[in-house]
PDB file of N, CA and C in Angstrom:
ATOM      1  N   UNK A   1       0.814  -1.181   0.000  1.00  0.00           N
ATOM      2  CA  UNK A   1       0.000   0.000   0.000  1.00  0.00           C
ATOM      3  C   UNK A   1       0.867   1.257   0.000  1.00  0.00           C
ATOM      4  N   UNK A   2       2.308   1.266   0.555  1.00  0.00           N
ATOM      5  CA  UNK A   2       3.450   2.715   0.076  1.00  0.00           C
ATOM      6  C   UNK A   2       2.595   2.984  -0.801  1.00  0.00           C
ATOM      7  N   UNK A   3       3.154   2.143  -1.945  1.00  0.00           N
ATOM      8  CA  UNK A   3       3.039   2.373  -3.531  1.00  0.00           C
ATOM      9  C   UNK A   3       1.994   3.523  -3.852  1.00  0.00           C
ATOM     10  N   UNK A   4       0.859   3.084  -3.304  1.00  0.00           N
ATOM     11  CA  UNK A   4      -0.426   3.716  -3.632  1.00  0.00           C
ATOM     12  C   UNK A   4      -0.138   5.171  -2.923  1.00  0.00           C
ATOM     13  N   UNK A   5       0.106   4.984  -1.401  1.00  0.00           N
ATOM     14  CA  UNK A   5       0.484   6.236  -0.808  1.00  0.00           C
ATOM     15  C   UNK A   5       1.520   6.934  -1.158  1.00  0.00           C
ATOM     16  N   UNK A   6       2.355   7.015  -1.900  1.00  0.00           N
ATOM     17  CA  UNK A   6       3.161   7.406  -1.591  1.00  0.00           C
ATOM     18  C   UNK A   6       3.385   9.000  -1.082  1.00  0.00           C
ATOM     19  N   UNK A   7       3.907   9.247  -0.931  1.00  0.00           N
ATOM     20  CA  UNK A   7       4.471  10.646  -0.484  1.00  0.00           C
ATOM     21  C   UNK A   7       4.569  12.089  -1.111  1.00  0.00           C
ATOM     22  N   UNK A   8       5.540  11.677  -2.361  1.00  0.00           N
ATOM     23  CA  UNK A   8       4.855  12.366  -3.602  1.00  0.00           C
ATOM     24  C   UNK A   8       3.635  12.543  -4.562  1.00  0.00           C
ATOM     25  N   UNK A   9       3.075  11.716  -4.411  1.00  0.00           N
ATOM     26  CA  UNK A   9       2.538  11.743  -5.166  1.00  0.00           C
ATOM     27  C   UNK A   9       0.601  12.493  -4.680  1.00  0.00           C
ATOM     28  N   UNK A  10       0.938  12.477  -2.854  1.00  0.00           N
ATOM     29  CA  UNK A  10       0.102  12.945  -2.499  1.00  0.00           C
ATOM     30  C   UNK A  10      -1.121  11.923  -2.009  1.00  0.00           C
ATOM     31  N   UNK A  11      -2.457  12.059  -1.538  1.00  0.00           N
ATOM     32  CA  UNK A  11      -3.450  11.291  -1.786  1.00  0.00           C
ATOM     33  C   UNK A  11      -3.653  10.559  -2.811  1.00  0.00           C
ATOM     34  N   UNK A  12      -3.401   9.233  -3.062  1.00  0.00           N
ATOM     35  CA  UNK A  12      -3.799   8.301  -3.859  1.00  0.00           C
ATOM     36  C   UNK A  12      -4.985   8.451  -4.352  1.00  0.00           C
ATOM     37  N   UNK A  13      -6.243   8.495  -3.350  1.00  0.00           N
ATOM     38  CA  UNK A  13      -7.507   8.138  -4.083  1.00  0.00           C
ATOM     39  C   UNK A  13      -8.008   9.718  -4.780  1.00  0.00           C
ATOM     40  N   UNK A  14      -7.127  10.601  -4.525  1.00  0.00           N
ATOM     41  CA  UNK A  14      -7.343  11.648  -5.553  1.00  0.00           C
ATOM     42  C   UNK A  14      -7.020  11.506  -6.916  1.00  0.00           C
ATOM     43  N   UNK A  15      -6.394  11.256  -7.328  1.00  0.00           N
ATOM     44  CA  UNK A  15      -5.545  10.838  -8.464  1.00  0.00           C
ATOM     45  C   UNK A  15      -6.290   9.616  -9.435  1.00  0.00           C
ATOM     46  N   UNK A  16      -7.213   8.618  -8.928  1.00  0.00           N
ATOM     47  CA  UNK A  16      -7.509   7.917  -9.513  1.00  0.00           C
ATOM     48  C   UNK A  16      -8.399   8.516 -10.344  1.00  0.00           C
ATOM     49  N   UNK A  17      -8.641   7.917 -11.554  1.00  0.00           N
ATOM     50  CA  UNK A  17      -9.878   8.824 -12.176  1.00  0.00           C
ATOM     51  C   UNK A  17     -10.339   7.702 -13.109  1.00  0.00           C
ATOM     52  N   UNK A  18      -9.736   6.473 -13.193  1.00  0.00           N
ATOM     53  CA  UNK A  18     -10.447   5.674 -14.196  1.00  0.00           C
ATOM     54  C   UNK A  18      -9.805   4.257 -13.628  1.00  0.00           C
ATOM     55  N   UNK A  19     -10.492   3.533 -13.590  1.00  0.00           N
ATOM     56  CA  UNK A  19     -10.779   2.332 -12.919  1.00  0.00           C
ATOM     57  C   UNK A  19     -10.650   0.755 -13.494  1.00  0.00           C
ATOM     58  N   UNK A  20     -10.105  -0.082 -13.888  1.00  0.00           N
ATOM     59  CA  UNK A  20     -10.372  -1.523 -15.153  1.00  0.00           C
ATOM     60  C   UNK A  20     -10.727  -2.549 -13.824  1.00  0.00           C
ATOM     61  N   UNK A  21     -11.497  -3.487 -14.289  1.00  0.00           N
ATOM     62  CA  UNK A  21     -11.671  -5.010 -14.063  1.00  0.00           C
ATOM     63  C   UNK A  21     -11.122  -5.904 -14.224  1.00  0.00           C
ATOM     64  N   UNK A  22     -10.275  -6.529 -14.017  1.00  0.00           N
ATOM     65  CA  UNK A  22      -9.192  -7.737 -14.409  1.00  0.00           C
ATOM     66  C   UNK A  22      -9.329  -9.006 -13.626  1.00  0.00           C
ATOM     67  N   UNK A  23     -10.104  -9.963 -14.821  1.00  0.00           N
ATOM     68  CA  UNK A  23     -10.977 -11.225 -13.642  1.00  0.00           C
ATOM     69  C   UNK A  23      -9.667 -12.450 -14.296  1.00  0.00           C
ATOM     70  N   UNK A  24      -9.498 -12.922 -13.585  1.00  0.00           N
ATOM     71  CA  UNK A  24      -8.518 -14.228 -13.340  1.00  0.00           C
ATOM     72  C   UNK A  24      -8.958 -15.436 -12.541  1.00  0.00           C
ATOM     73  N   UNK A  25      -9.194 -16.521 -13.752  1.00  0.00           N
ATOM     74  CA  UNK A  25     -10.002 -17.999 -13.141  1.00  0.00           C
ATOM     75  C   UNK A  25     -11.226 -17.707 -13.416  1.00  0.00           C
ATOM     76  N   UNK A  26     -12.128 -18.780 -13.409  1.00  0.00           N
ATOM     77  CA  UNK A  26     -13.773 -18.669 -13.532  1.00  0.00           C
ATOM     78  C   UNK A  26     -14.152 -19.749 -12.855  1.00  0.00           C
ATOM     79  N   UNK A  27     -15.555 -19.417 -12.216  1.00  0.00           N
ATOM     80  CA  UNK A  27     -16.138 -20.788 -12.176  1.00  0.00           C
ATOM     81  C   UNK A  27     -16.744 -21.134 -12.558  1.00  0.00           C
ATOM     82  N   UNK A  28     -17.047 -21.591 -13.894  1.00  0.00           N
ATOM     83  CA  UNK A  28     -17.750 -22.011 -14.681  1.00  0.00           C
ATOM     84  C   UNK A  28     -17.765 -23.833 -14.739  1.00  0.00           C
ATOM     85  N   UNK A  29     -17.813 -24.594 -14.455  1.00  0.00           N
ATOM     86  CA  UNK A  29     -17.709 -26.039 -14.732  1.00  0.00           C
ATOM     87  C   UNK A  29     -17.931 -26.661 -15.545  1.00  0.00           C
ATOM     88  N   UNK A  30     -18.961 -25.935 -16.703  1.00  0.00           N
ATOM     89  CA  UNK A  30     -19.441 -26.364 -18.027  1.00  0.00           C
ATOM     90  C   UNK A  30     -18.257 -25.743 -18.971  1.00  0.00           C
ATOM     91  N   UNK A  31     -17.615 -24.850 -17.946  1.00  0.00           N
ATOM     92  CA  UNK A  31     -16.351 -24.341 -19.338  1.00  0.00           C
ATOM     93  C   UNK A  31     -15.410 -24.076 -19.118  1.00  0.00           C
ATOM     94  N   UNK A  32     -14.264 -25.272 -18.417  1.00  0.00           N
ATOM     95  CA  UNK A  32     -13.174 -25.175 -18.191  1.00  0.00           C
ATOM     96  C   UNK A  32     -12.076 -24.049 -18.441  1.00  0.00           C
ATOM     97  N   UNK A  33     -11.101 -23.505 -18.216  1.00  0.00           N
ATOM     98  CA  UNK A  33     -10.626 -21.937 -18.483  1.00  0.00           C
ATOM     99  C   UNK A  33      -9.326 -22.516 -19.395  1.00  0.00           C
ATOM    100  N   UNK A  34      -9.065 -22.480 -20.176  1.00  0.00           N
ATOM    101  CA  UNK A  34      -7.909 -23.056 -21.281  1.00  0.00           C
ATOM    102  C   UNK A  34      -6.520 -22.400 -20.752  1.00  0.00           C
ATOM    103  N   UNK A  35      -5.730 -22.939 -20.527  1.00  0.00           N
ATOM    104  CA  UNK A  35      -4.262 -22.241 -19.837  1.00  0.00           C
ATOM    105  C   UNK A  35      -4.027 -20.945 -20.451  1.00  0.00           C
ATOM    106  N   UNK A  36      -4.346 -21.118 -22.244  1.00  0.00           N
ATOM    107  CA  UNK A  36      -4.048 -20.024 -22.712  1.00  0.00           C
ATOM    108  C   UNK A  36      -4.690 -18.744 -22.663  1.00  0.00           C
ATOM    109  N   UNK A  37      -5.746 -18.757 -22.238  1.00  0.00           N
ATOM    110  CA  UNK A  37      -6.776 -18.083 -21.673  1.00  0.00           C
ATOM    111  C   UNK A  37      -6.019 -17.078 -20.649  1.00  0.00           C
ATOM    112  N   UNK A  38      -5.856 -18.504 -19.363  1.00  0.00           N
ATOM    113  CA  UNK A  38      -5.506 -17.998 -18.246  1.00  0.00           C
ATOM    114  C   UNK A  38      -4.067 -17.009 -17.999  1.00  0.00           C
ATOM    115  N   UNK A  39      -3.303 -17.662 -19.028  1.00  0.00           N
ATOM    116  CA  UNK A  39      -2.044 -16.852 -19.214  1.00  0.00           C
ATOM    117  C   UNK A  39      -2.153 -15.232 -19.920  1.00  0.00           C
ATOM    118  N   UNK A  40      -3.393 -14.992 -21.057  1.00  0.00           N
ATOM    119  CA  UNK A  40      -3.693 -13.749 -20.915  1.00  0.00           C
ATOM    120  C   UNK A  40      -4.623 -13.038 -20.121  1.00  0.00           C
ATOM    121  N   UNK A  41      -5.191 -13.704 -19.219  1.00  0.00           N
ATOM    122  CA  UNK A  41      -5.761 -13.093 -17.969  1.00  0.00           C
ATOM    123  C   UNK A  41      -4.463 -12.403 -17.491  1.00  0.00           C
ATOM    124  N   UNK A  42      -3.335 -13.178 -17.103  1.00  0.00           N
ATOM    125  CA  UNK A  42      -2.154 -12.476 -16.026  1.00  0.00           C
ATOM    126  C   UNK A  42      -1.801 -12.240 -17.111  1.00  0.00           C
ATOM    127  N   UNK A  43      -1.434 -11.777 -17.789  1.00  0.00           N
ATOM    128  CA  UNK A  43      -0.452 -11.056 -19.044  1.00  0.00           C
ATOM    129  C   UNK A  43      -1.430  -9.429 -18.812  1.00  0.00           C
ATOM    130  N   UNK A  44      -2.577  -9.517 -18.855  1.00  0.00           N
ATOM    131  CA  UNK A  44      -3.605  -8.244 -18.686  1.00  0.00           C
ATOM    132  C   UNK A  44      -3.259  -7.718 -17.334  1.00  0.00           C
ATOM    133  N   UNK A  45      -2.909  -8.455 -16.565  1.00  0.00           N
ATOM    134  CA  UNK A  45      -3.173  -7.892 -15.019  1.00  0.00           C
ATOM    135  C   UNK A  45      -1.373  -7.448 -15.160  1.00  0.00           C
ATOM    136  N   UNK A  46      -0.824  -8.282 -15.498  1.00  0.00           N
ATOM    137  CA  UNK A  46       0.863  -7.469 -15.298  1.00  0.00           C
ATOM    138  C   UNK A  46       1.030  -6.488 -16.315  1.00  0.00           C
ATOM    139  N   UNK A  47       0.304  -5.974 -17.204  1.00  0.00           N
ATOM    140  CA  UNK A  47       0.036  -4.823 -18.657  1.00  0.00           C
ATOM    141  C   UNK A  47      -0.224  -3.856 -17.600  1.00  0.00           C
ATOM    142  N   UNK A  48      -1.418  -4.029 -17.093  1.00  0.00           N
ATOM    143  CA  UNK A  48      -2.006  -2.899 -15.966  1.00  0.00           C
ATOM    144  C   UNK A  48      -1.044  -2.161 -14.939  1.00  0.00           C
ATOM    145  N   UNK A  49      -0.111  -3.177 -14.597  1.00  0.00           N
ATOM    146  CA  UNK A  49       0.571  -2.667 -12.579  1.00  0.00           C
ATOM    147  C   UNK A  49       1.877  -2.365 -13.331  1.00  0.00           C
ATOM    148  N   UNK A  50       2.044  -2.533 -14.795  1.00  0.00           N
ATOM    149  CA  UNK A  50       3.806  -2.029 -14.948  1.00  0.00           C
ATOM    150  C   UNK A  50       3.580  -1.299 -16.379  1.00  0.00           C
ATOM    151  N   UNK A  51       3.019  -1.395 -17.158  1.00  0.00           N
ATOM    152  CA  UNK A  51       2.636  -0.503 -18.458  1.00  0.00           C
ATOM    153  C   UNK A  51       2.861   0.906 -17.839  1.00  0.00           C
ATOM    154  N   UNK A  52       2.263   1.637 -19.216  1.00  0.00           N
ATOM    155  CA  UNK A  52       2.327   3.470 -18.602  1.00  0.00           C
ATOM    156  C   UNK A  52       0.767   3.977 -18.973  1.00  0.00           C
ATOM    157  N   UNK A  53       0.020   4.105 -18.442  1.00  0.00           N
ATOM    158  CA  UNK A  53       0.500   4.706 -16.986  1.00  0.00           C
ATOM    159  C   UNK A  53       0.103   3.873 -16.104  1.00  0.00           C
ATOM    160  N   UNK A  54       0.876   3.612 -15.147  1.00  0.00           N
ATOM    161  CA  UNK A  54       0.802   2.703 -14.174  1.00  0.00           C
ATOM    162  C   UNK A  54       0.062   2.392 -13.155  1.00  0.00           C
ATOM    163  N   UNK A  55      -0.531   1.350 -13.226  1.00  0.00           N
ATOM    164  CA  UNK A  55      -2.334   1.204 -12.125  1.00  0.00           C
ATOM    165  C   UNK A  55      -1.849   0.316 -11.001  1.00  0.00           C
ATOM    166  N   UNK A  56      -2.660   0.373 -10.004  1.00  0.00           N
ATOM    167  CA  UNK A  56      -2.336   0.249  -8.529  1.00  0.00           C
ATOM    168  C   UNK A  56      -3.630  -0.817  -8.227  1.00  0.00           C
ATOM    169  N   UNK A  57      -3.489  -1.390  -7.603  1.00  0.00           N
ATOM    170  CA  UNK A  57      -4.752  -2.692  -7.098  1.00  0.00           C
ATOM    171  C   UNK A  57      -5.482  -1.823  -6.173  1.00  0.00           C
ATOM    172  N   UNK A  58      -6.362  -1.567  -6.043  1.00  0.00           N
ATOM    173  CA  UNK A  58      -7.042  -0.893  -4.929  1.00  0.00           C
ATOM    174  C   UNK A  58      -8.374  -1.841  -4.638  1.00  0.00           C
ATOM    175  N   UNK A  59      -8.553  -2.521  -4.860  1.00  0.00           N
ATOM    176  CA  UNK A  59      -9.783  -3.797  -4.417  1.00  0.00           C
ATOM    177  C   UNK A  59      -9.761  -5.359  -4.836  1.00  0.00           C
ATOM    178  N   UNK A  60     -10.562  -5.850  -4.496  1.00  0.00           N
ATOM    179  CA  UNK A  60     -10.578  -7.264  -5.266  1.00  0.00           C
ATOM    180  C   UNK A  60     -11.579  -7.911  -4.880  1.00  0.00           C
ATOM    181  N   UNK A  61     -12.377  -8.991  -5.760  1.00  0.00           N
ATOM    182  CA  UNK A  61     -13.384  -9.750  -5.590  1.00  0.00           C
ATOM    183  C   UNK A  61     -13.041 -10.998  -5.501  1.00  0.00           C
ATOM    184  N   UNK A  62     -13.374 -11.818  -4.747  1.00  0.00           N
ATOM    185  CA  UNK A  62     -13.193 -13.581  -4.855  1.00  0.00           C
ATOM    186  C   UNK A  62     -14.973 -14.058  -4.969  1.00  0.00           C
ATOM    187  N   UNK A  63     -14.578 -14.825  -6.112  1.00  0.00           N
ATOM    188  CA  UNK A  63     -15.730 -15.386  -5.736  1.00  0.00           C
ATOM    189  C   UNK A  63     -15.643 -17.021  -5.679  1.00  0.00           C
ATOM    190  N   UNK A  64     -16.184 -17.539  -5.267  1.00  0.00           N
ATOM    191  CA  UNK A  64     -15.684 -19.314  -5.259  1.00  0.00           C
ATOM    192  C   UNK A  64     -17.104 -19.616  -5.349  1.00  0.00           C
ATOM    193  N   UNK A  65     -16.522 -20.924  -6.168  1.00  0.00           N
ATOM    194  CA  UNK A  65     -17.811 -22.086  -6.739  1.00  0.00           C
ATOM    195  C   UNK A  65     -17.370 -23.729  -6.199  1.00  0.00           C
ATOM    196  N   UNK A  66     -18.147 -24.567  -5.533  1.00  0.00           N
ATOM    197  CA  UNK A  66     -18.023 -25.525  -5.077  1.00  0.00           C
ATOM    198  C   UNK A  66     -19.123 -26.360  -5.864  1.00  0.00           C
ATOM    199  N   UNK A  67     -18.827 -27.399  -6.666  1.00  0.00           N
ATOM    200  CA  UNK A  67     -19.653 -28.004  -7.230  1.00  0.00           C
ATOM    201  C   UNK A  67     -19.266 -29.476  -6.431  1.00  0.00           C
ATOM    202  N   UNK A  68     -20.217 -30.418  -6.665  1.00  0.00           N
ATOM    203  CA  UNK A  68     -20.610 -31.859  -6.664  1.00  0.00           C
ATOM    204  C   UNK A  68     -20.201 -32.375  -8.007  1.00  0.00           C
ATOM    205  N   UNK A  69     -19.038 -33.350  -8.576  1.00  0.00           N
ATOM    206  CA  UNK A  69     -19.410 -33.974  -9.653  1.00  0.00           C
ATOM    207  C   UNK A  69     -18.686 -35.362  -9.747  1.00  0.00           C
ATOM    208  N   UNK A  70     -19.719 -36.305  -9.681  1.00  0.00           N
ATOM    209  CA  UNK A  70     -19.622 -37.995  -9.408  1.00  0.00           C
ATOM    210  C   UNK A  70     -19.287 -37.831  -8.245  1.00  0.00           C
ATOM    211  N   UNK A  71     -19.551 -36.969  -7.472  1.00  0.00           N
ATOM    212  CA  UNK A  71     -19.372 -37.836  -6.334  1.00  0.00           C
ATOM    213  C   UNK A  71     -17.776 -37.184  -5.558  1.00  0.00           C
ATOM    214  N   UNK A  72     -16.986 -36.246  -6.062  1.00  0.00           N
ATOM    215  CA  UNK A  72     -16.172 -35.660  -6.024  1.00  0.00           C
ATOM    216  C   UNK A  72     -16.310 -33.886  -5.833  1.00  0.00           C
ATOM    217  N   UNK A  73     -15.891 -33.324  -4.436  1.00  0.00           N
ATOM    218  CA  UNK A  73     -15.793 -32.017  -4.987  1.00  0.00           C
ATOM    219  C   UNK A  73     -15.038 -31.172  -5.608  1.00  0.00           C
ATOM    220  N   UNK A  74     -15.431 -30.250  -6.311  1.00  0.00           N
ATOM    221  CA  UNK A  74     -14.421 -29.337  -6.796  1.00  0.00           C
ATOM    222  C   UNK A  74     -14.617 -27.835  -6.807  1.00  0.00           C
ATOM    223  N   UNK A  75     -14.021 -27.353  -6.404  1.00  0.00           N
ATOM    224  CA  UNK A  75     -13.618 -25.854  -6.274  1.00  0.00           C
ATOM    225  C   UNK A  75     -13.049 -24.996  -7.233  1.00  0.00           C
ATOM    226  N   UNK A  76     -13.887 -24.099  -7.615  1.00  0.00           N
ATOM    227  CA  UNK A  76     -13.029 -23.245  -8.493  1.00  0.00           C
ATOM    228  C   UNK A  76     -12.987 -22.009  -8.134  1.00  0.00           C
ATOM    229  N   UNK A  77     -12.603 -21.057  -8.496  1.00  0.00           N
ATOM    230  CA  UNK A  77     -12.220 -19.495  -7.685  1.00  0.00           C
ATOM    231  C   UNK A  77     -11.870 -18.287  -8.667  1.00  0.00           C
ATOM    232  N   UNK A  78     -12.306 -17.432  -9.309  1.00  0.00           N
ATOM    233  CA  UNK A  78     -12.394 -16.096  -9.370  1.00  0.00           C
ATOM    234  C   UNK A  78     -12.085 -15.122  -8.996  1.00  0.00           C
ATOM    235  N   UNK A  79     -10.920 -14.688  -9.255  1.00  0.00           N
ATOM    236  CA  UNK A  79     -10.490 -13.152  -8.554  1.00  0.00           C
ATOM    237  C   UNK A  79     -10.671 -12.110  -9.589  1.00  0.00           C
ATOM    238  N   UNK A  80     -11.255 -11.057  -8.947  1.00  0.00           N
ATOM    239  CA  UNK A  80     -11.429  -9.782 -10.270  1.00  0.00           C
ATOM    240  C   UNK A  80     -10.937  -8.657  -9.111  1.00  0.00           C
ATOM    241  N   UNK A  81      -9.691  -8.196  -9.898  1.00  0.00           N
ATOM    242  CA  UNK A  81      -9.015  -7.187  -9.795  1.00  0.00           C
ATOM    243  C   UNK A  81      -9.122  -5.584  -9.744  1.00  0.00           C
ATOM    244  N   UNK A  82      -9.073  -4.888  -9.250  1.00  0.00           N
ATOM    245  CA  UNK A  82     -10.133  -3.658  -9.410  1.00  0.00           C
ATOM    246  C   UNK A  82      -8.452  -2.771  -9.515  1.00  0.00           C
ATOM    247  N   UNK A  83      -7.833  -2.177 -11.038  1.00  0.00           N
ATOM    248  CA  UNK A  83      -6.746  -1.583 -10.821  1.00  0.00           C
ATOM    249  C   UNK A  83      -6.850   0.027 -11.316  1.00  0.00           C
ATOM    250  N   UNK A  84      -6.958   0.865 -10.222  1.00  0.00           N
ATOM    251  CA  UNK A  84      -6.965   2.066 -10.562  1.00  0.00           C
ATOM    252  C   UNK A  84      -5.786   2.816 -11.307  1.00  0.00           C
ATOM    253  N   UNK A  85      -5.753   4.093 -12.159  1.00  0.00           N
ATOM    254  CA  UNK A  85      -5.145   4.395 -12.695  1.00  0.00           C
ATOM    255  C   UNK A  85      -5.430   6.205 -12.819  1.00  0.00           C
ATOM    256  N   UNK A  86      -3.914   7.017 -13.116  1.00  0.00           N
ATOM    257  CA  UNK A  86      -4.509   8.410 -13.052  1.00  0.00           C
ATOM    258  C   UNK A  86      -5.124   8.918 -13.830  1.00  0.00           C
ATOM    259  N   UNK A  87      -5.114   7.925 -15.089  1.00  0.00           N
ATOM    260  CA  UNK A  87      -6.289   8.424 -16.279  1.00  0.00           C
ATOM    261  C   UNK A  87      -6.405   7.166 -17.113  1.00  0.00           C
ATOM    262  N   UNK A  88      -7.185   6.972 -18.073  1.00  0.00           N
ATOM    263  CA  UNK A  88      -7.300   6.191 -18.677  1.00  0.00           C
ATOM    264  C   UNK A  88      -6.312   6.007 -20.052  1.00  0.00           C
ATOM    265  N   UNK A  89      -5.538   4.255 -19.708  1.00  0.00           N
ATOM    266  CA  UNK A  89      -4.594   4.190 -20.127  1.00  0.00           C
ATOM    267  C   UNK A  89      -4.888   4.058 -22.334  1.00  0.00           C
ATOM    268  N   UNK A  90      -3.818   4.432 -22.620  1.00  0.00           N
ATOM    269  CA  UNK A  90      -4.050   4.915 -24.200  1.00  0.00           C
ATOM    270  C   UNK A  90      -4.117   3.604 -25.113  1.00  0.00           C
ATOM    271  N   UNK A  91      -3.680   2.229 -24.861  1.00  0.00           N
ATOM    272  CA  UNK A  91      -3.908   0.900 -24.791  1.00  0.00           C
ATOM    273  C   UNK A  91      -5.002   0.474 -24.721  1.00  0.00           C
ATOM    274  N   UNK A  92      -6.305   1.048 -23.752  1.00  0.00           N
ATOM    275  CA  UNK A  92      -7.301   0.596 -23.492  1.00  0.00           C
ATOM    276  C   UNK A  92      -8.261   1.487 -24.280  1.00  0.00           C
ATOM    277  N   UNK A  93      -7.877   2.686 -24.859  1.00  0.00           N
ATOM    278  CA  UNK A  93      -8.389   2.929 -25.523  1.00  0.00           C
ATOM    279  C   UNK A  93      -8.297   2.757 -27.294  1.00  0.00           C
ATOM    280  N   UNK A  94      -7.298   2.018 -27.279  1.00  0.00           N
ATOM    281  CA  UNK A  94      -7.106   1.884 -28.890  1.00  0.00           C
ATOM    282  C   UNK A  94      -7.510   0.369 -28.926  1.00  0.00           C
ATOM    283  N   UNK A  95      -8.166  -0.290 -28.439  1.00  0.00           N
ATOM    284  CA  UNK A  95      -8.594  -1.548 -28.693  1.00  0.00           C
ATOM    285  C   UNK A  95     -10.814  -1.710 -28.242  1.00  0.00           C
ATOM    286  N   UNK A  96     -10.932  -0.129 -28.116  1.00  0.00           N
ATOM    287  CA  UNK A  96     -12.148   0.048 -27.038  1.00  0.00           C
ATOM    288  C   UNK A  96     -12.588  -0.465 -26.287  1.00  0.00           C
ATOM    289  N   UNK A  97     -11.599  -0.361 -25.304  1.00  0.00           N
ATOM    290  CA  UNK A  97     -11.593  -1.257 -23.885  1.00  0.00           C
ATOM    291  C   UNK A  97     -11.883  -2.526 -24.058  1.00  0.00           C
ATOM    292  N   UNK A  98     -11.594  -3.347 -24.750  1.00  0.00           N
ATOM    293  CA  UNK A  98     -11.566  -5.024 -25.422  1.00  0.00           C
ATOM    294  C   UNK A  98     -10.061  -5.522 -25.084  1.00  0.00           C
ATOM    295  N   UNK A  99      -9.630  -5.380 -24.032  1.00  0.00           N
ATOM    296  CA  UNK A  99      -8.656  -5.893 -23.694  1.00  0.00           C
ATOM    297  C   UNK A  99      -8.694  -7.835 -23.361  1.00  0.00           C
TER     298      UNK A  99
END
């Protein structure tokens, strides 16, 4: 949390002014998440915290799914990323936010 605070840079949550979603994993059970998938999930989320201009985690969602199947449980889990930024990055706008 420095990061976010830092010193220079003043109040953090002043500065934010535009906000992305970055969900990693699903629980879907009818639709398994393909590695390659999952690898541009985190390829999106490390674009966000080190690209320019540079976004900061300021929340996060978990959500978890526990299914029954044969007789076996399984767990799957959802994190969506909430990464603020001081404006909206020029990347996200040349693809219209279809990242």
């Amino acid at each position: 949390m420095d990061r976010v605070m830092g010193k220079k840079e003043g109040n953090a949550w002043e500065n934010i002014h535009y906000v992305k979603l970055v969900s990693i994993g699903s629980i879907d059970p009818g639709m398994p998440l393909p590695e390659q998938t999952r690898e541009a999930q985190e390829a999106l989320l490390n674009r966000c915290l080190t690209g320019y201009p540079q976004g900061v985690i300021i929340g996060k969602d978990v959500a978890v799914g526990r299914y029954l199947l044969g007789g076996h449980e399984l767990v799957m889990e959802k994190v969506t990323y909430h990464v603020g930024f001081s404006r909206k990055p020029a990347w996200e706008e040349e693809k219209g936010g279809k990242v």
